[in-house]
N, C-alpha and C. Protein backbone atom coordinates (compact mmCIF):
# COMPACT_ATOMS: atom_id res chain seq x y z
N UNK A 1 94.20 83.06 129.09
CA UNK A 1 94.99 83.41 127.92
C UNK A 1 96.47 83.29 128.27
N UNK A 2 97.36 82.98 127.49
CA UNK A 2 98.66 82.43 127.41
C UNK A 2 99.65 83.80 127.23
N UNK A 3 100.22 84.49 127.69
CA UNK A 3 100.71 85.54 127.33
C UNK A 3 102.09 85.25 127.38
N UNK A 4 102.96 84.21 127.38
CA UNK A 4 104.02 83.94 127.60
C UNK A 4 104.73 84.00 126.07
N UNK A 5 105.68 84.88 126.02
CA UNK A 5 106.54 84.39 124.70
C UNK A 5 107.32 83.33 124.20
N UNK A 6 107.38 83.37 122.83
CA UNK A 6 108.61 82.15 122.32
C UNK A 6 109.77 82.97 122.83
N UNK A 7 110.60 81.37 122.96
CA UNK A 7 112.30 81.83 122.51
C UNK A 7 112.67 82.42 121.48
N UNK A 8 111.63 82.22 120.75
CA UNK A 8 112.55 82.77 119.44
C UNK A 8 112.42 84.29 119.06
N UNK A 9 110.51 85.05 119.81
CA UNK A 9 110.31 86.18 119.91
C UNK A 9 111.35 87.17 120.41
N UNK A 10 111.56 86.49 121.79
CA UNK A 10 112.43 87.30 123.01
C UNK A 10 113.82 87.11 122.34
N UNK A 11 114.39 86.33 121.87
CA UNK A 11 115.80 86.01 120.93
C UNK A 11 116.06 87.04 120.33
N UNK A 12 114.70 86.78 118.99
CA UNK A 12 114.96 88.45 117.90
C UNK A 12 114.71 89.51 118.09
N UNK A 13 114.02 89.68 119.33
CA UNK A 13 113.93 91.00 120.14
C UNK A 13 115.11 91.48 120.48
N UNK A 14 115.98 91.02 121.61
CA UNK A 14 117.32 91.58 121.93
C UNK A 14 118.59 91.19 120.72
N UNK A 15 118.49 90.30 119.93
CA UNK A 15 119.38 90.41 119.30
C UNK A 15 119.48 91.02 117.71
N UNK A 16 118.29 91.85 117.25
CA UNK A 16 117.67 93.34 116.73
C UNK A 16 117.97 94.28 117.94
N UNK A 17 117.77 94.39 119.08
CA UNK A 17 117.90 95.28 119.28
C UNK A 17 119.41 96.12 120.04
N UNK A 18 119.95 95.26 120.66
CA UNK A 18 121.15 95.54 121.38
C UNK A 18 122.22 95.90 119.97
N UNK A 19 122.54 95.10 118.88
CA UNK A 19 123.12 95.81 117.46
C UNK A 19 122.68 97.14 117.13
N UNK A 20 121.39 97.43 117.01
CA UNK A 20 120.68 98.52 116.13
C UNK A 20 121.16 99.70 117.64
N UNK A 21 120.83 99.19 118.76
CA UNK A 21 121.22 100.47 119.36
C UNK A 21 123.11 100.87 118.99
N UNK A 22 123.47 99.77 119.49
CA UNK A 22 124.60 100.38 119.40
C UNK A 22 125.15 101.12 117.71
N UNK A 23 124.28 100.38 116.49
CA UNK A 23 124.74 101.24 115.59
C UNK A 23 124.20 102.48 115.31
N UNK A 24 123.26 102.99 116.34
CA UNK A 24 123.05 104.14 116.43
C UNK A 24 123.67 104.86 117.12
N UNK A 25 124.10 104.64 118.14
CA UNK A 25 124.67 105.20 119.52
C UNK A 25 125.92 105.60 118.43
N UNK A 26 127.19 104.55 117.38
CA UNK A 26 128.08 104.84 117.00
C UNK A 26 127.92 106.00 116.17
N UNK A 27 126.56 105.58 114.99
CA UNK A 27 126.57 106.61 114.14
C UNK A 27 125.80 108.16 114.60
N UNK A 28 125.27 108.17 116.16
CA UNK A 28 125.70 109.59 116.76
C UNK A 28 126.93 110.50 117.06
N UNK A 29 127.95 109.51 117.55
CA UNK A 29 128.69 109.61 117.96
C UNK A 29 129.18 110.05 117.04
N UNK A 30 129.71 109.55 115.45
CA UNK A 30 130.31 109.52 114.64
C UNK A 30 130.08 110.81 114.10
N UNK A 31 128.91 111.51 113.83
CA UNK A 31 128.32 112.67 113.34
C UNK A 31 129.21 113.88 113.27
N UNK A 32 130.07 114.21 114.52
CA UNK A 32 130.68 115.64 114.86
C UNK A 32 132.38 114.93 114.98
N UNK A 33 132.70 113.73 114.79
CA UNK A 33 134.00 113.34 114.73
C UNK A 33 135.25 114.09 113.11
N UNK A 34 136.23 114.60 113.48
CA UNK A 34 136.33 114.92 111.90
C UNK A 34 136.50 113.79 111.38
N UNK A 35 136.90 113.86 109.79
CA UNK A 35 137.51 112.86 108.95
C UNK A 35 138.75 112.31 109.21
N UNK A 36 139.42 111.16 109.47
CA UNK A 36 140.54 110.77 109.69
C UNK A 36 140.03 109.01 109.87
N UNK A 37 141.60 108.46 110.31
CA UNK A 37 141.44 106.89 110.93
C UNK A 37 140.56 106.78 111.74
N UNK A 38 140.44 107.54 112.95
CA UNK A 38 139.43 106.70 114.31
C UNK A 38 137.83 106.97 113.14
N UNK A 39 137.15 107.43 112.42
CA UNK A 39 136.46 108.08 112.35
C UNK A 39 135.88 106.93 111.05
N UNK A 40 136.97 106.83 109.85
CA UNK A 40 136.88 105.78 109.60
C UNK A 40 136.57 104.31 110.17
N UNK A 41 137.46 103.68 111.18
CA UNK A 41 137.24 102.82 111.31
C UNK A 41 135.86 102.57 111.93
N UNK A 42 135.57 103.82 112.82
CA UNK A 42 134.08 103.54 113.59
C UNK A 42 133.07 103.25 112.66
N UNK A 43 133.59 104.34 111.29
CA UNK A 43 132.06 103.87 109.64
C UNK A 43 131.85 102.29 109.63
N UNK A 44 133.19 102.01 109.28
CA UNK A 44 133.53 100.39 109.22
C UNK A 44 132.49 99.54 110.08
N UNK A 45 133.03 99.89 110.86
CA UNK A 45 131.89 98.75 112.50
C UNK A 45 131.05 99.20 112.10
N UNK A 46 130.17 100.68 111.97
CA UNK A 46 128.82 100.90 112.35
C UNK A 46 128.63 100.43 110.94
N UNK A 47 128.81 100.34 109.71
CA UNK A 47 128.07 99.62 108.50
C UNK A 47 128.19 98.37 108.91
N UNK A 48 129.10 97.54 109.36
CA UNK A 48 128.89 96.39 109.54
C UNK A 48 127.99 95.57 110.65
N UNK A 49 127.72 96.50 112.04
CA UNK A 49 127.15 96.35 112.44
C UNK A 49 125.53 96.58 111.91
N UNK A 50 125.22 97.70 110.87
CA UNK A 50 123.88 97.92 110.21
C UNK A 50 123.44 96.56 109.85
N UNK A 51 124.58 95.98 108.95
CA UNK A 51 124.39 94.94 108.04
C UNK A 51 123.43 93.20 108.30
N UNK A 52 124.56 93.48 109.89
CA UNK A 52 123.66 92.35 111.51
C UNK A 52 122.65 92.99 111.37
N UNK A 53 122.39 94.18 112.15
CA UNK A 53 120.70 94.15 112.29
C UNK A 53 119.71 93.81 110.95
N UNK A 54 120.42 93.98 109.76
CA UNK A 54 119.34 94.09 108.74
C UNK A 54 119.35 92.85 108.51
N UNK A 55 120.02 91.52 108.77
CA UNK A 55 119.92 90.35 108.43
C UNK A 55 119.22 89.80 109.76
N UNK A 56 119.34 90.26 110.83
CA UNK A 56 118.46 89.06 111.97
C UNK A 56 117.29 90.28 111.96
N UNK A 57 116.97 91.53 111.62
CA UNK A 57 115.50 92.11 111.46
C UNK A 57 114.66 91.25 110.55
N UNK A 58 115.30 91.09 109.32
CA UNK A 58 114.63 90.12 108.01
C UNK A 58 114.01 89.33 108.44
N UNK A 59 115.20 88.02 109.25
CA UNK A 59 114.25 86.88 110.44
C UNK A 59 113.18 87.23 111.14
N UNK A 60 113.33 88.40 112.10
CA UNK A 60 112.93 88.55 112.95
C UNK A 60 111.15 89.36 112.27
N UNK A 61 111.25 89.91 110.77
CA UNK A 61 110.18 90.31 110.46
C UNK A 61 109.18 89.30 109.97
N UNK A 62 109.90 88.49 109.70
CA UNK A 62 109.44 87.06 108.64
C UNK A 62 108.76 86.04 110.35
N UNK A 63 109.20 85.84 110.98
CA UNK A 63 108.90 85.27 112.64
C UNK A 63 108.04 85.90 113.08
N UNK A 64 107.74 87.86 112.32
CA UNK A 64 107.01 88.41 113.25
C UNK A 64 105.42 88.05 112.40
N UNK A 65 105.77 88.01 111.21
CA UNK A 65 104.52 87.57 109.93
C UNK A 65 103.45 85.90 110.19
N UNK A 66 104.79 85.40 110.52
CA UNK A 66 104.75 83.79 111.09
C UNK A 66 103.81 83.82 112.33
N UNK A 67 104.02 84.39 113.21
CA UNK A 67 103.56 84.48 114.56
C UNK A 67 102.49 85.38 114.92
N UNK A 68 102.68 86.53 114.30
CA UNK A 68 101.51 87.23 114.52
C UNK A 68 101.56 88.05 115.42
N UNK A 69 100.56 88.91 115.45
CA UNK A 69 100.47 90.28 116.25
C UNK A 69 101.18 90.08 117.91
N UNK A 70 101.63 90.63 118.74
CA UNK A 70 102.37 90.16 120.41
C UNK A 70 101.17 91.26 120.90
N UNK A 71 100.42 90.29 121.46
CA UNK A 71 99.06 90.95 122.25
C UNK A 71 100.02 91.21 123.54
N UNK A 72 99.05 92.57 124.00
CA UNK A 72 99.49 93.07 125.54
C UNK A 72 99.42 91.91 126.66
N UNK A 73 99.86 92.27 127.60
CA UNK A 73 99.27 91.65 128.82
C UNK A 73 97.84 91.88 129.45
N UNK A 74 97.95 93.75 130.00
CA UNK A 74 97.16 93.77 130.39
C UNK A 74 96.29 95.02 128.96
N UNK A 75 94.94 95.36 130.04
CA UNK A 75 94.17 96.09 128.90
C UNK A 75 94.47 97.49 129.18
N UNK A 76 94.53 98.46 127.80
CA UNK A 76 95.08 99.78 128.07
C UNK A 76 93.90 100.70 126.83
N UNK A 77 93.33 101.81 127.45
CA UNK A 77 92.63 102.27 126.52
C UNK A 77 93.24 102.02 125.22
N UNK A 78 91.90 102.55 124.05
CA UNK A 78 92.01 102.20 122.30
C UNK A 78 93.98 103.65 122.23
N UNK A 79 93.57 104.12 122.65
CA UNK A 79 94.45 105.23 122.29
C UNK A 79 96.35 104.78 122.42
N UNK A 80 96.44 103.60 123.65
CA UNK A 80 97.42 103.30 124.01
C UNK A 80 97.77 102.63 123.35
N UNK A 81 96.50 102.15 123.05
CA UNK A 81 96.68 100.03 121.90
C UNK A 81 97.83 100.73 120.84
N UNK A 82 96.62 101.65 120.34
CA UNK A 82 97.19 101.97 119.00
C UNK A 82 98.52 102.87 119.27
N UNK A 83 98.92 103.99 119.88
CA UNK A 83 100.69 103.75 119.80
C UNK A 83 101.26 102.92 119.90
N UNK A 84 100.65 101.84 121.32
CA UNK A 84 101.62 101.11 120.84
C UNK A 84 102.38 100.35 119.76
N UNK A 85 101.18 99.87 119.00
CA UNK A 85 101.44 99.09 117.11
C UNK A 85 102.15 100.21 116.88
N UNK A 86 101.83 101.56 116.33
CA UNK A 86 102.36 102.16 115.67
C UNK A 86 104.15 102.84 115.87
N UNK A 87 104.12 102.28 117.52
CA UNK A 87 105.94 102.38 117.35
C UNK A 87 106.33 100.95 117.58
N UNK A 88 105.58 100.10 118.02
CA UNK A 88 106.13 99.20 117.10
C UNK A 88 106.31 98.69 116.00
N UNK A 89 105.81 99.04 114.47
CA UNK A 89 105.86 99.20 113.93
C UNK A 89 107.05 99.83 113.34
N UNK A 90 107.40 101.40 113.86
CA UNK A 90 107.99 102.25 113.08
C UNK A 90 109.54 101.76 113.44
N UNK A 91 109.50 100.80 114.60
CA UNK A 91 111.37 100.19 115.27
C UNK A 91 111.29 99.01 114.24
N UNK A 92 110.18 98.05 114.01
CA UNK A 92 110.49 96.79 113.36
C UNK A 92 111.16 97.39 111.88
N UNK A 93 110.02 98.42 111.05
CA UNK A 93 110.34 99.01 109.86
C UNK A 93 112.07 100.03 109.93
N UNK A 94 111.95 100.19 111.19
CA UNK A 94 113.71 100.74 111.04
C UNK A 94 114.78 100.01 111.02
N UNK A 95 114.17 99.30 111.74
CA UNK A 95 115.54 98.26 111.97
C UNK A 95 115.87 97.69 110.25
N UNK A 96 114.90 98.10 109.45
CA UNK A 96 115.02 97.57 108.25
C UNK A 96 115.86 98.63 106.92
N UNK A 97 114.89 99.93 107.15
CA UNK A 97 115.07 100.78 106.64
C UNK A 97 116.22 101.51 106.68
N UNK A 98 116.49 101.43 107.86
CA UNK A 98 117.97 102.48 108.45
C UNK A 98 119.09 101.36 107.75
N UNK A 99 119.34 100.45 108.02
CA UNK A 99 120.74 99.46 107.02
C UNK A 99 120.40 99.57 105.52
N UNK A 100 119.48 99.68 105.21
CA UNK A 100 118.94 99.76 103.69
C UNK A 100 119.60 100.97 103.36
N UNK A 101 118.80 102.30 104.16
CA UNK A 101 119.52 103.56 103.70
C UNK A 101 120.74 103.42 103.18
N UNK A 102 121.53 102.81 104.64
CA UNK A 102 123.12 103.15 104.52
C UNK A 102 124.02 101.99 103.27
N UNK A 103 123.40 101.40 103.24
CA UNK A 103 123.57 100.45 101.74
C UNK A 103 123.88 101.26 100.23
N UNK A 104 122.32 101.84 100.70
CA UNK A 104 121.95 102.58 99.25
C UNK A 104 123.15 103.88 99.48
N UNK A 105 123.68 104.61 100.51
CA UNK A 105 124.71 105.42 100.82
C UNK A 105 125.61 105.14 99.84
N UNK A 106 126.09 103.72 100.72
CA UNK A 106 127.55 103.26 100.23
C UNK A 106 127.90 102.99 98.58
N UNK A 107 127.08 102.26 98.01
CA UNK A 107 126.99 101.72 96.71
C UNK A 107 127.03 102.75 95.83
N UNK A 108 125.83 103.84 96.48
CA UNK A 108 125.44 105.18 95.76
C UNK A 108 126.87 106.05 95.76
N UNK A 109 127.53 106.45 96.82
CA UNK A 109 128.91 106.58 96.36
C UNK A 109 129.56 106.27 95.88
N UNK A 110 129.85 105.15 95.43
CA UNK A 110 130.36 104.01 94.84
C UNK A 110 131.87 102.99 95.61
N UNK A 111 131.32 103.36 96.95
CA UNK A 111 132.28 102.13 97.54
C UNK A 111 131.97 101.16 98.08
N UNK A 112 132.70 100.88 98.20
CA UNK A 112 132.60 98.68 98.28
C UNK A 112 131.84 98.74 100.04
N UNK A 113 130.92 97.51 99.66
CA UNK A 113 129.72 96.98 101.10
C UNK A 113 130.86 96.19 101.78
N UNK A 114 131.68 96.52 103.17
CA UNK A 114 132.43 94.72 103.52
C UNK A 114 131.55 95.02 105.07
N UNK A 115 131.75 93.92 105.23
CA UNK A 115 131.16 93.14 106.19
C UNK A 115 132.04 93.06 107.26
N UNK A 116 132.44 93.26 108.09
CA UNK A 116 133.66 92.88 109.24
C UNK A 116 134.84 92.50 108.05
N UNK A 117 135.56 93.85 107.41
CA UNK A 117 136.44 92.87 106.62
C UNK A 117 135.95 92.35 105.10
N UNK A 118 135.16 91.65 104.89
CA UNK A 118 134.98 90.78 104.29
C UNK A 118 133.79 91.70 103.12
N UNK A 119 134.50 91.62 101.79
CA UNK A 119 134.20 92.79 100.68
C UNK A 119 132.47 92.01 100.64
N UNK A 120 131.31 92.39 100.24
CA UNK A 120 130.22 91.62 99.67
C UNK A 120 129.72 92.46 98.17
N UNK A 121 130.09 93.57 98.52
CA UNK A 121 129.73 94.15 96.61
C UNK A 121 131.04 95.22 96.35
N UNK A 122 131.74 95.18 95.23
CA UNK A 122 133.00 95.74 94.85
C UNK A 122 132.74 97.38 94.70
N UNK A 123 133.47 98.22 95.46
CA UNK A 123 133.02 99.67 94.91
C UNK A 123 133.29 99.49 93.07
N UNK A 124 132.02 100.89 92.92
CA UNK A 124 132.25 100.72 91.68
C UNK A 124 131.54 102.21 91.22
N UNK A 125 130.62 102.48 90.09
CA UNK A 125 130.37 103.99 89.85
C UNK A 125 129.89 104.54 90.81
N UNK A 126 129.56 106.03 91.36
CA UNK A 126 129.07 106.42 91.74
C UNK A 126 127.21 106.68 91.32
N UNK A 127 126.35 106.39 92.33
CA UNK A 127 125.33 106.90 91.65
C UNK A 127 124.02 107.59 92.59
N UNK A 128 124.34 108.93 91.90
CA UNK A 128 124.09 110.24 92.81
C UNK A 128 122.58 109.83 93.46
N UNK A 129 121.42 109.39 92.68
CA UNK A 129 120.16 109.60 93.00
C UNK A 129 119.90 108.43 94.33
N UNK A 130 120.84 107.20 93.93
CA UNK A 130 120.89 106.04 95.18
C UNK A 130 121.66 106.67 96.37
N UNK A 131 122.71 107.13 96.06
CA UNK A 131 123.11 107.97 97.52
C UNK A 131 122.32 109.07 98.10
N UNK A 132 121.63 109.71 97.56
CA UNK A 132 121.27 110.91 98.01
C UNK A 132 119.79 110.35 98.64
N UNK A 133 118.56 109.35 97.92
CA UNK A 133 117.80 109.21 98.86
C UNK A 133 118.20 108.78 100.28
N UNK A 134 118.89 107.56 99.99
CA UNK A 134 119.84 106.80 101.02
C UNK A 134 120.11 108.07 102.44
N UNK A 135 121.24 108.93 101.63
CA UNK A 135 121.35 109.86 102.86
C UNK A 135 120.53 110.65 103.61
N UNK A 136 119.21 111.02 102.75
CA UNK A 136 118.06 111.81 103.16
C UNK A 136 117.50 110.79 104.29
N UNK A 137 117.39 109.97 103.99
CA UNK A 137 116.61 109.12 105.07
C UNK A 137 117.26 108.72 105.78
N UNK A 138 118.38 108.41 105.59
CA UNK A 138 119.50 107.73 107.04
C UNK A 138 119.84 108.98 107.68
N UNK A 139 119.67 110.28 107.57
CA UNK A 139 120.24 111.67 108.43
C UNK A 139 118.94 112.24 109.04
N UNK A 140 117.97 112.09 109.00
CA UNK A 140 116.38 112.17 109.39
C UNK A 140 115.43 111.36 109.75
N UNK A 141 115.62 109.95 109.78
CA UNK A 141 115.06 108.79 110.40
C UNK A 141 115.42 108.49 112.01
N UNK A 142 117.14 108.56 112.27
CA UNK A 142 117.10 108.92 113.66
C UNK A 142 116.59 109.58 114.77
N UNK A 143 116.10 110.83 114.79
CA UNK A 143 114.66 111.81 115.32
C UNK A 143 113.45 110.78 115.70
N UNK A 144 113.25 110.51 114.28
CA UNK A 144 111.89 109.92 115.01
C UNK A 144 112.63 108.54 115.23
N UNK A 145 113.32 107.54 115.15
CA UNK A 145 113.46 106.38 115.93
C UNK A 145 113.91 106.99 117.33
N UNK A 146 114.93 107.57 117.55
CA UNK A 146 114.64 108.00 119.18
C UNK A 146 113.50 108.36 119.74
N UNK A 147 112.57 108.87 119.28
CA UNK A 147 111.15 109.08 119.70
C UNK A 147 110.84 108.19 120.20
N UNK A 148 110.54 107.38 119.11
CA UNK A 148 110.09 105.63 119.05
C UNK A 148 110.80 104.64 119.93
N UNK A 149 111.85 104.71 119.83
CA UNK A 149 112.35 103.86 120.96
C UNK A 149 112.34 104.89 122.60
N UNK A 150 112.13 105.95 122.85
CA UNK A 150 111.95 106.38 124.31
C UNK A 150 110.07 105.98 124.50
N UNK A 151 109.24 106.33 123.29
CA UNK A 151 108.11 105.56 123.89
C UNK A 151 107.74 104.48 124.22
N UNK A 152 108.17 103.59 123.41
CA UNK A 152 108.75 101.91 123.76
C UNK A 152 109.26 101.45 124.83
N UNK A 153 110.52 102.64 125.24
CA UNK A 153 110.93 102.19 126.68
C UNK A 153 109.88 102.51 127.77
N UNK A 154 109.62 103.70 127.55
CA UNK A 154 108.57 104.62 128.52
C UNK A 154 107.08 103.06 129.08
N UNK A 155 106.81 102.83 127.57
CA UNK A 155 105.80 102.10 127.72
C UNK A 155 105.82 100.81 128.32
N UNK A 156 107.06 100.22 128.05
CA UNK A 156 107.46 99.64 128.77
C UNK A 156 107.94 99.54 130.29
N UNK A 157 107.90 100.30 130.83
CA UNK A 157 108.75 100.66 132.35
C UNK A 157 107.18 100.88 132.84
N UNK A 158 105.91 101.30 132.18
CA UNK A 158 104.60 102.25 132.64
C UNK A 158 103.93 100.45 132.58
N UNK A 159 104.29 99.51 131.95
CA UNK A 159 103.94 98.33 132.15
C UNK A 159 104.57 97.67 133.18
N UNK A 160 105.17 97.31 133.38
CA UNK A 160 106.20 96.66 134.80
C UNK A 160 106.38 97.17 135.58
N UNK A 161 106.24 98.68 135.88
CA UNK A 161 106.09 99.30 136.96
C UNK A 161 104.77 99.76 137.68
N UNK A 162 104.11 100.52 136.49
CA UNK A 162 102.70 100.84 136.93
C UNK A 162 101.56 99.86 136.61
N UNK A 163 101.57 99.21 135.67
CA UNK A 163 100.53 98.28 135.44
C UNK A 163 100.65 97.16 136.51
N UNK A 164 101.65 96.75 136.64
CA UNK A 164 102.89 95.56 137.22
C UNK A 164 102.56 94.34 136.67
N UNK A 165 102.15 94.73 135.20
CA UNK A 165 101.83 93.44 134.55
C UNK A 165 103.04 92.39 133.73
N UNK A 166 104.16 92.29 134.50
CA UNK A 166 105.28 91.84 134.22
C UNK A 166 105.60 91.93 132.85
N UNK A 167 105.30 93.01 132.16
CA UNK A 167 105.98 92.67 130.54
C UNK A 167 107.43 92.96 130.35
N UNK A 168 108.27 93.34 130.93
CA UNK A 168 109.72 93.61 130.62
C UNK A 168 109.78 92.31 131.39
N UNK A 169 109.51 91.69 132.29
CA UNK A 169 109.71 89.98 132.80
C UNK A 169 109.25 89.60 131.42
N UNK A 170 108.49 89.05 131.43
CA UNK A 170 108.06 88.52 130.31
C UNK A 170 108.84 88.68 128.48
N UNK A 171 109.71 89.95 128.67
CA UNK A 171 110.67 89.99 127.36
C UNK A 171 111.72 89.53 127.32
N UNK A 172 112.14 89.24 129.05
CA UNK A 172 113.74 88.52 129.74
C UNK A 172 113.62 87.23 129.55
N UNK A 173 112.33 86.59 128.95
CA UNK A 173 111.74 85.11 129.43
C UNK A 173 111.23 84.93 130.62
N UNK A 174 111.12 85.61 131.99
CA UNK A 174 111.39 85.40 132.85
C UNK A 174 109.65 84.69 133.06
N UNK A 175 108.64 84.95 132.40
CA UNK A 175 106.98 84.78 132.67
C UNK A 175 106.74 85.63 132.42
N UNK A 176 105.03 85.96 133.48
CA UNK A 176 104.51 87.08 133.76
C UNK A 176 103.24 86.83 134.42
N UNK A 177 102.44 87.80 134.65
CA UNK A 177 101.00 87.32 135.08
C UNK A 177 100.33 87.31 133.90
N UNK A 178 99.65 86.50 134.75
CA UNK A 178 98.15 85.57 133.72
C UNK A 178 97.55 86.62 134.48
């Protein structure tokens, strides 16, 4: 059996994921900052950075539909299989959900979506029920994606280290064992 990935897997893997962390890492950070310029501008990046992940997640969900399930390397009881799908799952669906939220935030307040700069929908009314799901889920979805991404890592490191079935090689491109 062939366990080797595409370029294009390992591609939308780190380039979903190195954005989405850091627009989490910002919008932690951002949480206990007061209101002012630095605080602002960090919103700025971290929506715009949301905006990247939610456009190469799209690819990267549509590639994942295309391609199909990413079988293990090696074999791990039914119990392991299945967390594993199920946080993978819950990172592919965030990476989606979490920029969506903060969309539905922005609009729902009624200010303008820009992009690095660059306006893509004009502020305009406020509208309470689009902001407020928006915020419910973008202020309570972080919890469990840190979950999700420390089991991911966990599971990952318990593969390349303890299994030593090269799967973090194998996510670098680097191979792996057959």
């Amino acid at each position: 059996m062939n366990n080797k990935l595409s370029i294009q897997t390992i591609l939308l893997h780190w380039l979903t994921a190195v954005p989405f962390l850091a627009a989490l890492g910002i919008g932690l950070y951002m949480e206990d900052l007061p209101n002012g310029p630095d605080k602002f501008e960090l919103m700025a990046n971290h929506k715009s950075i949301g905006l990247m992940v939610l456009l190469i997640a799209a690819i990267r969900v549509l590639w994942r539909v295309k391609e199909g399930h990413i079988s293990s390397i090696s074999k791990a009881p039914f119990w392991q299989e299945t967390m594993a799908k199920v946080v993978h799952y819950v990172l592919l669906i965030a990476t989606i959900l979490m920029p969506v939220s903060g969309i539905m935030m922005s609009v729902g307040g009624g200010r303008a979506l820009e992009f690095f700069g660059i306006q893509l929908i004009a502020a305009g009314d406020k509208i309470e029920w689009l902001s407020e799901i928006g915020h419910t889920f973008h202020g309570l979805a972080p919890k469990v994606i840190m979950l999700a991404l420390f089991l991911h890592i966990v599971g990952a490191l318990k593969h390349q280290f303890v299994e030593k079935d090269g799967t973090i090689s194998r996510m670098l491109g680097k191979g792996n064992k057959a």
